[in-house]
Protein backbone atom coordinates (compact mmCIF):
# COMPACT_ATOMS: atom_id res chain seq x y z
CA UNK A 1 -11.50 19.43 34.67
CA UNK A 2 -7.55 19.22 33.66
CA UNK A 3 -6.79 17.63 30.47
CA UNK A 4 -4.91 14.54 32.38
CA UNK A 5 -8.04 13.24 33.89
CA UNK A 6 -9.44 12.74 30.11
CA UNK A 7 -6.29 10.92 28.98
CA UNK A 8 -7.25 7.17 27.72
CA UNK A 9 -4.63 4.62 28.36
CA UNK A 10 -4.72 4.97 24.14
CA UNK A 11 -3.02 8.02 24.61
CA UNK A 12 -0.72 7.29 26.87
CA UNK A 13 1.19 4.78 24.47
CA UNK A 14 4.04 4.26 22.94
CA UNK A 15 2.86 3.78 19.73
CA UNK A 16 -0.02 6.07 18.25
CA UNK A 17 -1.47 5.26 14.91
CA UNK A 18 -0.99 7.05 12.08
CA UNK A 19 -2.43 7.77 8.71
CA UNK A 20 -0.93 10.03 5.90
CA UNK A 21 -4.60 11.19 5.28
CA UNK A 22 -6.23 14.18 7.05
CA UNK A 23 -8.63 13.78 9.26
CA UNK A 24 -11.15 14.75 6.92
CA UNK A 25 -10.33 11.82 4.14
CA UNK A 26 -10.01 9.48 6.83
CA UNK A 27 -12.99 7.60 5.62
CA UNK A 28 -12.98 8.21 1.80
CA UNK A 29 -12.30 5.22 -0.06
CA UNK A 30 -9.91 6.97 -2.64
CA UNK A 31 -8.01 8.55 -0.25
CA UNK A 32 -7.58 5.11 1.56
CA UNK A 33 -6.38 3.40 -1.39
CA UNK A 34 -4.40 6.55 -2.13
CA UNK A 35 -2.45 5.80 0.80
CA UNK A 36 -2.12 2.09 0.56
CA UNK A 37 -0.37 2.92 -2.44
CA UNK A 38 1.92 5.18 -0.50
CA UNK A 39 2.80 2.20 2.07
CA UNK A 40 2.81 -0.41 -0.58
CA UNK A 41 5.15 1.09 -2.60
CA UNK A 42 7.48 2.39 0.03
CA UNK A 43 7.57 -1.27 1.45
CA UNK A 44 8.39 -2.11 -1.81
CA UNK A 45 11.03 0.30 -2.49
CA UNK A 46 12.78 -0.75 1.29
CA UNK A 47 12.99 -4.49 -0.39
CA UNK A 48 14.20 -3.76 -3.30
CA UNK A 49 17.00 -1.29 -1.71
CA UNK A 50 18.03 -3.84 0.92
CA UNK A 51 18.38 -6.85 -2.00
CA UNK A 52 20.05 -4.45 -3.93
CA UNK A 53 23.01 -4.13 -0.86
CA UNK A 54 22.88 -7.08 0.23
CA UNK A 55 23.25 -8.62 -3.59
CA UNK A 56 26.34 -5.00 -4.61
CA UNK A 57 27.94 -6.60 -0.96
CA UNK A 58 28.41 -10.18 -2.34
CA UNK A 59 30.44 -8.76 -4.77
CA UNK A 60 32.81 -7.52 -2.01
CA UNK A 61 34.66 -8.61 0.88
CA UNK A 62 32.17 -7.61 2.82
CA UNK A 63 29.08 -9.82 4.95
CA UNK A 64 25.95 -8.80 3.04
CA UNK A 65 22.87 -7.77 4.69
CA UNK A 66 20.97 -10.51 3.95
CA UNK A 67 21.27 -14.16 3.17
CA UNK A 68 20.29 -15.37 -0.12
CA UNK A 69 17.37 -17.46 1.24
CA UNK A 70 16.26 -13.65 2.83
CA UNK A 71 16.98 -11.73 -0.62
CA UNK A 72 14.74 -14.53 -2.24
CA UNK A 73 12.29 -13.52 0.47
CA UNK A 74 11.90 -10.15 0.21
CA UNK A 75 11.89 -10.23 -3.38
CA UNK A 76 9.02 -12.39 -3.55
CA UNK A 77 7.48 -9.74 -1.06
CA UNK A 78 7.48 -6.96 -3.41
CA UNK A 79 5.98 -8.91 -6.15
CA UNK A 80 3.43 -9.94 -4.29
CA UNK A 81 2.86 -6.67 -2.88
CA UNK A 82 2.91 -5.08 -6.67
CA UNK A 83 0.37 -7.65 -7.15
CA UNK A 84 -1.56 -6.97 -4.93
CA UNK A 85 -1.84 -3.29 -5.11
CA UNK A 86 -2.59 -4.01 -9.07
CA UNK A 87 -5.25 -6.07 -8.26
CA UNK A 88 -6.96 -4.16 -5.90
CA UNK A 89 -6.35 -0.78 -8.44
CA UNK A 90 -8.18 -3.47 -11.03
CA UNK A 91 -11.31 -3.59 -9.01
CA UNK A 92 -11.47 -0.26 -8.17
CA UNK A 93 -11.46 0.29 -12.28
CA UNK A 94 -14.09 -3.04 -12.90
CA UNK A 95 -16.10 -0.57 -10.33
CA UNK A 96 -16.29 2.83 -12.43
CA UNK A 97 -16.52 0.80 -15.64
CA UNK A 98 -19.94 -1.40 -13.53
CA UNK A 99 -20.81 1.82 -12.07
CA UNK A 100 -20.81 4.25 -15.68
CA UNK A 101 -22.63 1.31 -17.65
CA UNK A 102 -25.44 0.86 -15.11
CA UNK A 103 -25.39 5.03 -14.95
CA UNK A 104 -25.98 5.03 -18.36
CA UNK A 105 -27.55 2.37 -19.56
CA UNK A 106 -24.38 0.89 -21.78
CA UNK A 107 -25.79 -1.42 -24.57
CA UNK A 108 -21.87 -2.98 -24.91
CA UNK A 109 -20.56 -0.45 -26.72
CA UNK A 110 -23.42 -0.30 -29.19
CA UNK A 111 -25.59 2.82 -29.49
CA UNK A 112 -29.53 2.34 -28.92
CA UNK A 113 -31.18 2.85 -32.01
């Protein structure tokens, strides 16, 4: 059997999805939110570079990138994106702390005597 009569229209796209995790850590929780981080922040970093241009090109003679309405935008994007990621980093912390007192039996802080 040649390999084209297993190709899935899937494979055949354009676009194929893609992970920065190995195949391996696919699945793993940490690694998941390990790369989440990695997008989040990058999409944060893109904002923050193109209101950064558009706001040094104001300055200028020069059109800027963006309109101010847009710069508002995609400022309001990364916070809310560095929000998010913070909260979702918060839960994953509320989770060891839940998952170490029930391990344990935590008495709030207080040793069992």
């Amino acid at each position: 059997m040649s390999d084209r009569s297993r190709e899935t229209p899937e494979s055949k796209a354009f676009h194929q999805s893609f992970t920065w995790l190995p195949s391996q850590h696919k699945h793993d929780p940490a690694a998941q939110f390990y790369a989440l981080t990695v997008d989040v922040c990058r999409g944060i970093q893109t904002c923050i570079d193109l209101v950064h241009s558009s706001n040094s090109d104001r300055d200028t003679c020069d059109a800027p990138t963006l309109t101010i309405l847009d710069t508002e935008r995609l400022l309001r994007l990364a916070l809310t994106s560095s929000q998010m990621l913070a909260e979702i980093a918060a839960e994953r912390i509320d989770r060891l702390i839940d998952t170490r007192d029930t391990t344990r039996g935590d008495t709030g802080g207080k040793d069992a005597a």
